[in-house]
N, C-alpha and C. Protein backbone atom coordinates (compact mmCIF):
# COMPACT_ATOMS: atom_id res chain seq x y z
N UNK A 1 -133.18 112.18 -17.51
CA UNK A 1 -132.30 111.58 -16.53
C UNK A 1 -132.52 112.30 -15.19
N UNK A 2 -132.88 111.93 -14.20
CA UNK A 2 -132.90 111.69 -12.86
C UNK A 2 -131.58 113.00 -12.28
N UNK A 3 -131.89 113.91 -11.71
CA UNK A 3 -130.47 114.92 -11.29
C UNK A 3 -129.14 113.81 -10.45
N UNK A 4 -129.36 112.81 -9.44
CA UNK A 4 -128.66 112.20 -9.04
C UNK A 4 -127.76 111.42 -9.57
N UNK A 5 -128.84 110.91 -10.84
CA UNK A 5 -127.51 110.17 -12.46
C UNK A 5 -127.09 110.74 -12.62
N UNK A 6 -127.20 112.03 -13.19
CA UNK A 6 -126.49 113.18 -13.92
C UNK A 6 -125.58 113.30 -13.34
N UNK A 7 -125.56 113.87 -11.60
CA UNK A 7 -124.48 114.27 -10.65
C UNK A 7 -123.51 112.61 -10.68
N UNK A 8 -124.22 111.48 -10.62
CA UNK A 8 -122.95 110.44 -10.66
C UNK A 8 -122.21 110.45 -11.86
N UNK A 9 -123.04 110.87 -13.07
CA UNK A 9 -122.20 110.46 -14.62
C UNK A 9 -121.53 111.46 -14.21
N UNK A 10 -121.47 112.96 -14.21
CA UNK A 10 -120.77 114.08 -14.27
C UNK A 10 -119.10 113.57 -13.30
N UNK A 11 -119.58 113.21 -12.44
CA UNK A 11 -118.27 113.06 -11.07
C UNK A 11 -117.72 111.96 -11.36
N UNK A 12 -118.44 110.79 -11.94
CA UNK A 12 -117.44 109.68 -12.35
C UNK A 12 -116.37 110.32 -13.73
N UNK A 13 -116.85 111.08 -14.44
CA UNK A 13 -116.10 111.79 -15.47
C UNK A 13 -114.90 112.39 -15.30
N UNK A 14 -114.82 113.14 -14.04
CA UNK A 14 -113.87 114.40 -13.13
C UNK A 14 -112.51 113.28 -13.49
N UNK A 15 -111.37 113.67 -13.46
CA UNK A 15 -109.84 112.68 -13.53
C UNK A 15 -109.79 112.94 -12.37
N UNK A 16 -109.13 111.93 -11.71
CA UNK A 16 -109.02 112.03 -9.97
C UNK A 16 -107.96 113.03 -9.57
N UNK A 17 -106.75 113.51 -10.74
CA UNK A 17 -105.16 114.40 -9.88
C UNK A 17 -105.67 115.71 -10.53
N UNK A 18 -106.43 115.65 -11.90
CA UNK A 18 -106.24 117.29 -12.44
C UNK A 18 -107.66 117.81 -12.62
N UNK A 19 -107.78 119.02 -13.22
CA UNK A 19 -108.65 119.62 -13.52
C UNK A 19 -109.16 119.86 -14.69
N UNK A 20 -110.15 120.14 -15.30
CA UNK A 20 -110.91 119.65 -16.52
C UNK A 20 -112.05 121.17 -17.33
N UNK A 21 -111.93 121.51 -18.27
CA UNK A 21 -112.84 122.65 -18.17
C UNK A 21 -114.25 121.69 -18.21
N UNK A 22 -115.07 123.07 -18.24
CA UNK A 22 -116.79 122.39 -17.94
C UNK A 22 -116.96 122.16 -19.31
N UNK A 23 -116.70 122.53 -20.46
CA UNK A 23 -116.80 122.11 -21.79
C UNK A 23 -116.15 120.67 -22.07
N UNK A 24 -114.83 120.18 -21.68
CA UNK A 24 -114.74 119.22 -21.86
C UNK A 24 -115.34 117.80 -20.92
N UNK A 25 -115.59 118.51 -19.71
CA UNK A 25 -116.60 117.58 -19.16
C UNK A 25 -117.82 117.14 -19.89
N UNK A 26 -118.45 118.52 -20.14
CA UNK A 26 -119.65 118.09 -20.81
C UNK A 26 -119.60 117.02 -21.86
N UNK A 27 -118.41 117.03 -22.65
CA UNK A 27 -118.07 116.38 -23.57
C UNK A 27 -118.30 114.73 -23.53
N UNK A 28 -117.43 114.87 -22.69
CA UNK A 28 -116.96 113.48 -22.05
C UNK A 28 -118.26 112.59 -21.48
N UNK A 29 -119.42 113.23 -20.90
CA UNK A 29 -120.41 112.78 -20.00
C UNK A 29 -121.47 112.71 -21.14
N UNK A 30 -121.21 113.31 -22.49
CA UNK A 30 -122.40 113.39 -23.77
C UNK A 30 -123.68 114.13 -22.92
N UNK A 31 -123.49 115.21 -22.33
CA UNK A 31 -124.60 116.31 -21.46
C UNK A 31 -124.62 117.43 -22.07
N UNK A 32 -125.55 118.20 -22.25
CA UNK A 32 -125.68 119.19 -22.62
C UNK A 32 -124.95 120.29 -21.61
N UNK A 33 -124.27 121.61 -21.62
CA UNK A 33 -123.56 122.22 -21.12
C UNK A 33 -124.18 122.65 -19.90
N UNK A 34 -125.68 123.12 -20.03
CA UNK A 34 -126.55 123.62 -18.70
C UNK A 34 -126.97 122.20 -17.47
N UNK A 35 -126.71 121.55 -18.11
CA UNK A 35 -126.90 119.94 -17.55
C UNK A 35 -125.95 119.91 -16.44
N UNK A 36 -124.96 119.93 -17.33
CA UNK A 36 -123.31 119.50 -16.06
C UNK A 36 -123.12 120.87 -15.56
N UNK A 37 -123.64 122.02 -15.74
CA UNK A 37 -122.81 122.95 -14.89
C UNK A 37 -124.37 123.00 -13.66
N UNK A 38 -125.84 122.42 -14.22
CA UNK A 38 -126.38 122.38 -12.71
C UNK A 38 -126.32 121.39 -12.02
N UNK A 39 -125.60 120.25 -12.41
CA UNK A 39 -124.62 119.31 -11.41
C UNK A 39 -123.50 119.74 -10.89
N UNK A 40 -122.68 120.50 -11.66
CA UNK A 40 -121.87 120.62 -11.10
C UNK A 40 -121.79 121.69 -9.64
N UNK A 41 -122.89 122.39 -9.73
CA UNK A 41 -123.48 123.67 -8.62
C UNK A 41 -124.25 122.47 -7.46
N UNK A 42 -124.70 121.45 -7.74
CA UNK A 42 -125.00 120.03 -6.69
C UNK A 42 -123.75 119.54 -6.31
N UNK A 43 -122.67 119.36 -6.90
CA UNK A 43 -121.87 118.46 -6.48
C UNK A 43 -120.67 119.40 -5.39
N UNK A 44 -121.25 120.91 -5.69
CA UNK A 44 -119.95 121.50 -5.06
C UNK A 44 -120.50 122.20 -3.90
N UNK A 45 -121.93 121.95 -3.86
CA UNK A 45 -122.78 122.63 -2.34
C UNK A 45 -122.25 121.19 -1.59
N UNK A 46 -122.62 120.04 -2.15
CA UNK A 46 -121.90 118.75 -1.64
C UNK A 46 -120.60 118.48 -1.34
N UNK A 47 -119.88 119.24 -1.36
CA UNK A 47 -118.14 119.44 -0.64
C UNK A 47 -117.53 118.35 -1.65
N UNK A 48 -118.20 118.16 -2.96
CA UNK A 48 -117.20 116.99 -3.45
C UNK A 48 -116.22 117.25 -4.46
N UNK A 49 -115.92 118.38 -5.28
CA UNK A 49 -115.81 119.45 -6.55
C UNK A 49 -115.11 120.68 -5.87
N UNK A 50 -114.00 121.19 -6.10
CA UNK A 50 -113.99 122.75 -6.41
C UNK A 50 -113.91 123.32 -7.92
N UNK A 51 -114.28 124.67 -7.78
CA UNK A 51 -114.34 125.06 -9.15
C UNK A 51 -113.58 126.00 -9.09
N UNK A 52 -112.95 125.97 -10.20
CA UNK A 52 -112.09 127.86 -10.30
C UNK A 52 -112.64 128.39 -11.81
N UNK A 53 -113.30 129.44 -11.95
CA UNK A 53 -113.16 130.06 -13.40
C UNK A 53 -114.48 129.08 -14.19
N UNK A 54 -113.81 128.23 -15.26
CA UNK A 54 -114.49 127.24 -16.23
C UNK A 54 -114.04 126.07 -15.96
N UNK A 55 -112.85 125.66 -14.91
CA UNK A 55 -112.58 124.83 -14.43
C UNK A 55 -112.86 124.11 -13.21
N UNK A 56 -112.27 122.28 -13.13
CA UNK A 56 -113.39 121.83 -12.45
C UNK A 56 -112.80 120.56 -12.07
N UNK A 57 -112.04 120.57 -10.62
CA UNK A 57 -111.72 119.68 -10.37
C UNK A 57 -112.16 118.48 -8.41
N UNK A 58 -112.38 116.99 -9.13
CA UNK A 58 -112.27 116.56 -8.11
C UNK A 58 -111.68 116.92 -6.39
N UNK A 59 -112.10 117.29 -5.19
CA UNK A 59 -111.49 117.17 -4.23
C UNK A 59 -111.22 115.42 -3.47
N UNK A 60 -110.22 115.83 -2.94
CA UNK A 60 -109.40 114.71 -1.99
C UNK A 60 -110.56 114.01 -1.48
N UNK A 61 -110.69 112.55 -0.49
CA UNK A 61 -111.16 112.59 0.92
C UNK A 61 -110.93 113.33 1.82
N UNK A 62 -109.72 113.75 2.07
CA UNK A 62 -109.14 114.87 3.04
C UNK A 62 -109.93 116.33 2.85
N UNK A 63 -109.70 116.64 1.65
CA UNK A 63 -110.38 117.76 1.34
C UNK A 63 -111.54 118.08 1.38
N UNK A 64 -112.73 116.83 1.45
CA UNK A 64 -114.17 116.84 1.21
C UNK A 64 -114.23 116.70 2.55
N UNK A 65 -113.32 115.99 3.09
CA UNK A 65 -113.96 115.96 4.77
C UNK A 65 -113.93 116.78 5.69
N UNK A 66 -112.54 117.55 5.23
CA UNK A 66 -112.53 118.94 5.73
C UNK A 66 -113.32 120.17 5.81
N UNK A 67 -113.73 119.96 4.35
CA UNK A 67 -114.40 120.84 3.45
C UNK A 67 -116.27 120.73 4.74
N UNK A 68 -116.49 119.55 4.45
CA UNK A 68 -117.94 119.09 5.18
C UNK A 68 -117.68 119.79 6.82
N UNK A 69 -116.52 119.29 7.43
CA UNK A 69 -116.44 119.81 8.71
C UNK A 69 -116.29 121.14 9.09
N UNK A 70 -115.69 122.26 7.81
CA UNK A 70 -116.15 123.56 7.81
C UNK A 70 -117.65 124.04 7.63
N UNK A 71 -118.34 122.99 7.18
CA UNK A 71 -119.44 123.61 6.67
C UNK A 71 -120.69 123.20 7.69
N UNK A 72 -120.28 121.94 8.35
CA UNK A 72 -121.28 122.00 9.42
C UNK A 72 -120.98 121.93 10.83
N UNK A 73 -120.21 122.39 11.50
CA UNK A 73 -119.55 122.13 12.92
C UNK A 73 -118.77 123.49 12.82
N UNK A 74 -119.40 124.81 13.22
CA UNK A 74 -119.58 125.83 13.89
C UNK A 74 -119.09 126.43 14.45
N UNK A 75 -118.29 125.30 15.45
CA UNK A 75 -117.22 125.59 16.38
C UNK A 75 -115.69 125.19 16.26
N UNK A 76 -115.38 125.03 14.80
CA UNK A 76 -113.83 124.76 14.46
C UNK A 76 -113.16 126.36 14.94
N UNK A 77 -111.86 125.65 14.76
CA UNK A 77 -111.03 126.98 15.22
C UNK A 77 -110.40 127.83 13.95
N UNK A 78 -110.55 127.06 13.20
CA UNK A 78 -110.10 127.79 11.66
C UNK A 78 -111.04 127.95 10.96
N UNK A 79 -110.47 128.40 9.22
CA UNK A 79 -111.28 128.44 8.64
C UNK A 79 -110.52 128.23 6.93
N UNK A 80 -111.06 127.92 6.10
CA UNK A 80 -110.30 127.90 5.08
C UNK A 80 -110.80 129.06 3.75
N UNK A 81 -110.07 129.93 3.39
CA UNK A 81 -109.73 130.83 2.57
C UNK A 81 -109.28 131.35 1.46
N UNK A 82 -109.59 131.05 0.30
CA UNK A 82 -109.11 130.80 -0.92
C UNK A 82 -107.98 129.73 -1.16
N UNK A 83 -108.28 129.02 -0.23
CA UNK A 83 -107.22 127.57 -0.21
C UNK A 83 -106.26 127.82 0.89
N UNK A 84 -106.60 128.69 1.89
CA UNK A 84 -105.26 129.02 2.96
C UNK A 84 -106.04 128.71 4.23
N UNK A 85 -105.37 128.19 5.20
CA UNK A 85 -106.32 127.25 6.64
C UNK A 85 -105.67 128.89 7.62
N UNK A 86 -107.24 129.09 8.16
CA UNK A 86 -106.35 130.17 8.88
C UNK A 86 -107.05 130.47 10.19
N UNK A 87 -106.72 130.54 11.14
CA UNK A 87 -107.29 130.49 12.45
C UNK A 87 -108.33 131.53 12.86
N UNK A 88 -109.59 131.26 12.99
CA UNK A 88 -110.70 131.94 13.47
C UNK A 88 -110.12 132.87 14.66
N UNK A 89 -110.68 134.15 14.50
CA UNK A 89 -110.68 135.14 15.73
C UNK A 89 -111.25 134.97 16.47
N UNK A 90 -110.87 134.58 17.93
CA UNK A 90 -111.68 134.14 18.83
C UNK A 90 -111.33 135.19 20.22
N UNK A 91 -112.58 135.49 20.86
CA UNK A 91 -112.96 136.29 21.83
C UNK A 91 -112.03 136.06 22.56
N UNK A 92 -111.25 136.08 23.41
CA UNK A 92 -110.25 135.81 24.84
C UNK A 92 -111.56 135.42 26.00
N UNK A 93 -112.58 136.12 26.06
CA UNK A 93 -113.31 136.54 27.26
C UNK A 93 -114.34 134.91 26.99
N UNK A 94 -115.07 134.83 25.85
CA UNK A 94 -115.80 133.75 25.53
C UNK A 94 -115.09 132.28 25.80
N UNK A 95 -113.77 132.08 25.61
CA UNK A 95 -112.68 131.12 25.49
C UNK A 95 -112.99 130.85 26.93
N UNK A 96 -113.05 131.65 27.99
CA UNK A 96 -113.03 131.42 29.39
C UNK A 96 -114.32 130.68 30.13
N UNK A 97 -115.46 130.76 29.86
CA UNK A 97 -116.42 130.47 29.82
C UNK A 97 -116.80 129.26 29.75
């Protein structure tokens, strides 16, 4: 199977409100365990997944879009932190500029 099937079977699997261990994912998707957890390391460089521990849950739209706009646009004023939004330290002197 193709890594991009894999990453769609794996994410169509995810429940959209809760979280799921990677064993019962695997389950669910009939993948071998090294299968879904190197999708699941694709799907979460892809802002679409967070993981905690062995667990493994869907993010929001909100959250993935957020998530994407931390990760490529440089110049936000925050930043997000073990799940806490928290305002980047910014120069006073550079701000002026």
């Amino acid at each position: 199977m193709k890594e991009a099937d894999t990453d769609w079977l794996v994410y169509h699997h995810l429940p959209e409100s809760a979280a799921v261990s990677t064993d019962e994912l695997a389950s669910r998707c009939g993948l071998a365990l090294p299968d879904v957890e190197a999708s699941l390391v694709r799907l979460e460089r892809s802002c679409l997944i967070e993981r905690n521990g062995r667990s493994v849950r869907m993010l929001s739209f909100g959250e993935a879009l957020v998530r994407n706009q931390l990760k490529y646009e440089e110049d936000l004023p925050f930043t997000i932190e073990n799940g806490v939004i928290k305002a980047k330290n910014r120069d006073p002197c550079q701000e002026k500029k």
